[in-house]
N, C-alpha and C. Protein backbone atom coordinates (compact mmCIF):
# COMPACT_ATOMS: atom_id res chain seq x y z
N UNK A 1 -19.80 41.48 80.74
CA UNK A 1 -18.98 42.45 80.09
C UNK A 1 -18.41 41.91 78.79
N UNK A 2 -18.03 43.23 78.01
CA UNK A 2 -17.95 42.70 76.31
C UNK A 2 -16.64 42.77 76.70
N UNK A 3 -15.35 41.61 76.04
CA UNK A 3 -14.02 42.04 76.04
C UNK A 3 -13.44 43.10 74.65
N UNK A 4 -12.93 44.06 75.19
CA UNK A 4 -12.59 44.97 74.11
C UNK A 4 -11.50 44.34 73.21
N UNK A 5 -10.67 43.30 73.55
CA UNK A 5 -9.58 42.46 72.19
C UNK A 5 -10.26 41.32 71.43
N UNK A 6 -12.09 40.89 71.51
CA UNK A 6 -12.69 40.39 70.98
C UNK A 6 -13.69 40.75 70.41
N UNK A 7 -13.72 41.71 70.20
CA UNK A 7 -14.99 42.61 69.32
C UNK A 7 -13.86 42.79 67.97
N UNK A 8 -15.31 42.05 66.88
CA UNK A 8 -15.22 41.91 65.57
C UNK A 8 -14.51 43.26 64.94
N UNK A 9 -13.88 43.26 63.97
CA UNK A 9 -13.02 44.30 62.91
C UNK A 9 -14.18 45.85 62.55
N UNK A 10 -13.85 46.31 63.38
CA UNK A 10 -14.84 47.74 62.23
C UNK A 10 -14.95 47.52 61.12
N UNK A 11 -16.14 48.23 60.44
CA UNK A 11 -15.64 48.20 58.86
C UNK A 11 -15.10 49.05 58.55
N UNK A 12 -14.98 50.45 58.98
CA UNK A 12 -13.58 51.05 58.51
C UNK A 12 -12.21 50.35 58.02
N UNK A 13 -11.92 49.29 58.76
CA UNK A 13 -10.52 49.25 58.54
C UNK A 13 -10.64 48.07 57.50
N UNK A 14 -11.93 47.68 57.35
CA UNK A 14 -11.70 46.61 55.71
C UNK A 14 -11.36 47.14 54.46
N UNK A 15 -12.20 48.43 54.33
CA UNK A 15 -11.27 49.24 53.25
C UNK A 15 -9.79 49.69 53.34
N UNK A 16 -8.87 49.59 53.87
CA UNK A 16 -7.85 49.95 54.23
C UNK A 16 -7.35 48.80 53.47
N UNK A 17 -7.24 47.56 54.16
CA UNK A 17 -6.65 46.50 54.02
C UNK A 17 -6.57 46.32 52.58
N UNK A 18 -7.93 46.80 51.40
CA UNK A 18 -8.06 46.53 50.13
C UNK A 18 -7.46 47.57 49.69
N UNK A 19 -7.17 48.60 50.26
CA UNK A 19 -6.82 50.00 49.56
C UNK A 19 -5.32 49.79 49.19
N UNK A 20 -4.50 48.95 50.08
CA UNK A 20 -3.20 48.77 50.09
C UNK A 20 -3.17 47.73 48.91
N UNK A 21 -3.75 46.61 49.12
CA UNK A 21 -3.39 45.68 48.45
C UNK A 21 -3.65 46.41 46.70
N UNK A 22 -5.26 46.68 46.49
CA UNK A 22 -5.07 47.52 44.78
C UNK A 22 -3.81 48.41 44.93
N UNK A 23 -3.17 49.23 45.76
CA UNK A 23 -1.86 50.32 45.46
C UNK A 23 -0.90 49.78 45.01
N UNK A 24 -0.88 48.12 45.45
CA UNK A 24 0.63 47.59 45.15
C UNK A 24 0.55 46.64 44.01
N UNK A 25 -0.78 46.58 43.58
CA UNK A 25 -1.26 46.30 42.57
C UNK A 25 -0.71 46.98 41.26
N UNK A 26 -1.09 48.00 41.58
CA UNK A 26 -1.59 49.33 40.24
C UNK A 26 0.32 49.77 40.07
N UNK A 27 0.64 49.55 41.63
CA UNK A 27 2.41 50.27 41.25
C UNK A 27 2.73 48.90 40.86
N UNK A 28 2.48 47.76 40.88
CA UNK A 28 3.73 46.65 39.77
C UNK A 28 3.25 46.81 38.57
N UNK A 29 1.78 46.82 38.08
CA UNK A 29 1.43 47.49 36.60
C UNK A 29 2.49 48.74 36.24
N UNK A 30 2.46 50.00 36.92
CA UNK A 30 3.26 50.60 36.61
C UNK A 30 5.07 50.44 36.41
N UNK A 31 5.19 49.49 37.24
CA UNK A 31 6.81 49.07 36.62
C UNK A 31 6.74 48.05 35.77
N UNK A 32 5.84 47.09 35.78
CA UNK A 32 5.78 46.44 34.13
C UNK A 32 5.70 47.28 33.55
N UNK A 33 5.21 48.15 33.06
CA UNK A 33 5.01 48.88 32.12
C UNK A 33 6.20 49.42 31.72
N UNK A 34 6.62 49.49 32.17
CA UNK A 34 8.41 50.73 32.45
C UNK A 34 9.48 49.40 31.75
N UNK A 35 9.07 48.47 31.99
CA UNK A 35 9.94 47.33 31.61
C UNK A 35 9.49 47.07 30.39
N UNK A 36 8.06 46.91 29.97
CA UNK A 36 7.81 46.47 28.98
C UNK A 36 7.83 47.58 28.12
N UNK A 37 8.44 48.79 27.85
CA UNK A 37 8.63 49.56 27.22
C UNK A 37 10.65 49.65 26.95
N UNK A 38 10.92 49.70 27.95
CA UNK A 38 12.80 49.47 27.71
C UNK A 38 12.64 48.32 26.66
N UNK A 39 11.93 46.99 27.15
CA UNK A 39 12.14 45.95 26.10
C UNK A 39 11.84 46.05 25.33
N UNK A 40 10.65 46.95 24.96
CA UNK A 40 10.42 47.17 23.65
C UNK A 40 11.19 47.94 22.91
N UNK A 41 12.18 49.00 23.56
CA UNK A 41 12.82 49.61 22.81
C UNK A 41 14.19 48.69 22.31
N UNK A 42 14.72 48.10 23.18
CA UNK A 42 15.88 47.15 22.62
C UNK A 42 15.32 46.15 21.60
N UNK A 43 13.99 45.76 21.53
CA UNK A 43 13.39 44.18 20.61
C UNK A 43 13.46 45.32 19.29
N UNK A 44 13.14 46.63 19.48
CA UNK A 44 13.04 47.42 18.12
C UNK A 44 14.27 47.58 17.40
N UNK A 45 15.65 47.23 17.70
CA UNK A 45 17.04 47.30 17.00
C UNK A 45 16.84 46.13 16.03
N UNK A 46 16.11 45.11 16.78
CA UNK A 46 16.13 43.93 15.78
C UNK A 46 15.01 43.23 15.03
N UNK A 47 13.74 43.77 15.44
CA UNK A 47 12.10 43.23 14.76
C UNK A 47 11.57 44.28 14.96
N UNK A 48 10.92 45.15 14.37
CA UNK A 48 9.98 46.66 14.25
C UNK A 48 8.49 45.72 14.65
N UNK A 49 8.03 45.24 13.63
CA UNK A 49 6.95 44.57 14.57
C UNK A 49 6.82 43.52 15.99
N UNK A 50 7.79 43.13 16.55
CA UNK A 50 7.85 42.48 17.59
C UNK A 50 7.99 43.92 18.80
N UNK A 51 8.50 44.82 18.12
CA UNK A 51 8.54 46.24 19.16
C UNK A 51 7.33 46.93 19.05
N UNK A 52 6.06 46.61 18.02
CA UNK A 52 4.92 47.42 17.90
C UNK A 52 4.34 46.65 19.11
N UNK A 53 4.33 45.78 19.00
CA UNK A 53 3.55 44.53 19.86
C UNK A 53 3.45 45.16 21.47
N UNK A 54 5.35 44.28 21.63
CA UNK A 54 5.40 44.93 22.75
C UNK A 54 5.19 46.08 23.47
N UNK A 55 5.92 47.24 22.68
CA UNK A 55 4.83 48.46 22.92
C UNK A 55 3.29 48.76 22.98
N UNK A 56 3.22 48.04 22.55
CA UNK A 56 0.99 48.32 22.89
C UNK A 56 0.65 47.68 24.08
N UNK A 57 1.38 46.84 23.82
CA UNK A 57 1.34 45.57 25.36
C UNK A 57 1.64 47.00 27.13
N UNK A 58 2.91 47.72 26.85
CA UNK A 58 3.14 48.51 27.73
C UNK A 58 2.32 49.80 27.74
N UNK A 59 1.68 50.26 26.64
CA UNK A 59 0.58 50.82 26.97
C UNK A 59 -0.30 50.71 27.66
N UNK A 60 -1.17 49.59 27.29
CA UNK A 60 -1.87 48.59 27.89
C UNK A 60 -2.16 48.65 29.78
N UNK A 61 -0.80 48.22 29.77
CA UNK A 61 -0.15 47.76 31.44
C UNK A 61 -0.30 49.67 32.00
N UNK A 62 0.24 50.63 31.10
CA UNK A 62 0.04 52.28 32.04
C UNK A 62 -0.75 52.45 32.08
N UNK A 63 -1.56 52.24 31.11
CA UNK A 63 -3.20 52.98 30.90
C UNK A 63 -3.65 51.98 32.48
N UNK A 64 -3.98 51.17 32.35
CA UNK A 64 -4.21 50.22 33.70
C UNK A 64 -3.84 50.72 34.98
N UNK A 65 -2.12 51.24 35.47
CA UNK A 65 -1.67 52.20 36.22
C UNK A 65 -2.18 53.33 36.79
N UNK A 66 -3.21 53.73 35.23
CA UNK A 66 -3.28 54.84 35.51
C UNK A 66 -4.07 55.18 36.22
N UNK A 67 -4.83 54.59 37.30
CA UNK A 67 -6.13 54.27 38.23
C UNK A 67 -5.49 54.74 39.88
N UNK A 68 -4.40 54.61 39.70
CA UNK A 68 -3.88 54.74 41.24
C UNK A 68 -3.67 55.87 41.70
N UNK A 69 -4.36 55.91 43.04
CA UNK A 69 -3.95 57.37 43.63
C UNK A 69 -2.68 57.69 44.43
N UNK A 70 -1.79 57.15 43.88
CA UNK A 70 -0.24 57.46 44.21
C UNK A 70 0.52 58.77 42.92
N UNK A 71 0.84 59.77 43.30
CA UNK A 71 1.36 60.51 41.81
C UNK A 71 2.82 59.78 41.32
N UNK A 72 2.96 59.19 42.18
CA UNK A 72 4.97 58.63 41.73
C UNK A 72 4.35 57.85 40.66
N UNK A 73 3.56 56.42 41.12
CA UNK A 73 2.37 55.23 40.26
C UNK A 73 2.45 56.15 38.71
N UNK A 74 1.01 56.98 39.38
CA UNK A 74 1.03 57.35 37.90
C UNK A 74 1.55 58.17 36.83
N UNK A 75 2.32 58.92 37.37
CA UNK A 75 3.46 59.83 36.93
C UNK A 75 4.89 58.79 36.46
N UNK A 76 5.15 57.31 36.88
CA UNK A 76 5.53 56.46 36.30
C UNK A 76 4.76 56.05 35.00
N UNK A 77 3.97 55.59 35.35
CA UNK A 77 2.57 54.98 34.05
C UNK A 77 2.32 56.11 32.65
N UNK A 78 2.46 57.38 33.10
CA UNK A 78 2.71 58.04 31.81
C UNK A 78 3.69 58.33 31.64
N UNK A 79 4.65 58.56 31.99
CA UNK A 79 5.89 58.42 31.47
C UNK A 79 6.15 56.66 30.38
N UNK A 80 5.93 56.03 31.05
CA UNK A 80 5.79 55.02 29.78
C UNK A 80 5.17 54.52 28.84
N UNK A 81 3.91 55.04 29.05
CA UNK A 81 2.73 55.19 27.90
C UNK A 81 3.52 56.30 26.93
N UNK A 82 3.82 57.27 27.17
CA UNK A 82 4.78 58.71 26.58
C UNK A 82 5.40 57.93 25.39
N UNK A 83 6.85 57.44 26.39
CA UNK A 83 8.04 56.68 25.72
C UNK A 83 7.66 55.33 24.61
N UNK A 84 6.55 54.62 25.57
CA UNK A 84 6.01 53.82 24.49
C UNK A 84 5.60 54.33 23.16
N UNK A 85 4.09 55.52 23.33
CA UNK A 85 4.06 55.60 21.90
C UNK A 85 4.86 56.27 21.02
N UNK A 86 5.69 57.00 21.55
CA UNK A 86 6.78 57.39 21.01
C UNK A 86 7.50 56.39 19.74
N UNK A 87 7.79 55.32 20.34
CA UNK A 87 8.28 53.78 19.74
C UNK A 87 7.28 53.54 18.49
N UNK A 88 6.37 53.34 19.25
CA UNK A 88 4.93 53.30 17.97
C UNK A 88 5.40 54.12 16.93
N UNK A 89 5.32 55.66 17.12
CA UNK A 89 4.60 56.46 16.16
C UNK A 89 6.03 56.58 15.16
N UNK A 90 7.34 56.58 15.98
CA UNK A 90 9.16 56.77 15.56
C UNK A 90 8.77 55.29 14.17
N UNK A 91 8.67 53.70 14.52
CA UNK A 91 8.82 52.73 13.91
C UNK A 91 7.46 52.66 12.72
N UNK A 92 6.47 53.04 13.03
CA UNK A 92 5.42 52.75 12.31
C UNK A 92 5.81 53.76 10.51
N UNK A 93 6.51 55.41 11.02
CA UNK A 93 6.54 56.11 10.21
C UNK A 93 8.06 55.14 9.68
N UNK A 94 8.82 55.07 10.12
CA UNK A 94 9.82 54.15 9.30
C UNK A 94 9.43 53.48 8.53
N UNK A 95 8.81 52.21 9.07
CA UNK A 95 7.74 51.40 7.98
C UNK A 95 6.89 51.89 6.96
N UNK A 96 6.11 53.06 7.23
CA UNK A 96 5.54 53.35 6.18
C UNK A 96 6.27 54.20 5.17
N UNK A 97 7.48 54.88 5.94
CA UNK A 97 8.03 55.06 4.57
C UNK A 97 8.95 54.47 3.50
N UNK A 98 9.60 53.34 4.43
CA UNK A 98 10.24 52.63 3.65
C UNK A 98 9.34 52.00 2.32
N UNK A 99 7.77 51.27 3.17
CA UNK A 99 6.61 50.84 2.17
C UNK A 99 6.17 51.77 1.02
N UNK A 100 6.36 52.63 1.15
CA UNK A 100 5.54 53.75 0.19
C UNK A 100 7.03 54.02 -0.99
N UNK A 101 8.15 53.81 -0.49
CA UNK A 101 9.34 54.41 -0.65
C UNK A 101 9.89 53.20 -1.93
N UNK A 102 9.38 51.71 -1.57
CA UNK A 102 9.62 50.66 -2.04
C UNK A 102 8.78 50.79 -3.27
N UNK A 103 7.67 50.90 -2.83
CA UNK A 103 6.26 50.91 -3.82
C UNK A 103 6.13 51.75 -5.35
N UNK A 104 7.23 52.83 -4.99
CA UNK A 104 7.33 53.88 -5.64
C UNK A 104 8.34 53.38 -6.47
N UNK A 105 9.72 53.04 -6.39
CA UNK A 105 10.61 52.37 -6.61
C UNK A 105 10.22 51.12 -7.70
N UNK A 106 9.08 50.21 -7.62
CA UNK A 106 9.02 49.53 -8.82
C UNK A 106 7.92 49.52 -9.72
């Protein structure tokens, strides 16, 4: 007789085991991301390009997020991709108009 508490793992339940581990994966991408976007918004009071950076960086990290089949995950992950380029597109037009603004000026 076969003992039934020594028969090898189905393979059903090997996907499981991986399914969890990528979820908790993909949700700390999604709260880096959430972080690396707050920081980018505070680094932007004091370096515009150290906040472009970081912001692409938290893009980066949602777009990555954005793979998970959790909606909180990725409904986090765009929400900070959002707020991020937001940062982008708010600092970049500053810069370019101050540049164009300067340019004109001498």
């Amino acid at each position: 007789m076969i003992d039934q508490d020594k028969t090898p793992k189905q393979a059903s339940e090997a996907p499981q085991v991986l399914g969890t581990t990528r979820t908790r994966k993909l949700m700390w991408l999604a709260v880096v991301s959430i972080f690396l976007t707050v920081a980018a918004w505070i680094i932007g009071s004091f370096s515009g390009f150290a906040a472009l950076a970081v912001s692409a960086a938290a893009i980066v990290a949602g777009a990555f997020a954005l793979k998970s089949r959790r909606n909180g995950v990725r409904n986090t992950a765009i929400t900070s991709i959002i707020a991020a380029g937001v940062l982008i597109v708010v600092i970049s037009a500053f810069m370019i108009v101050l540049y164009v603004g300067m340019r004109s000026i001498t």
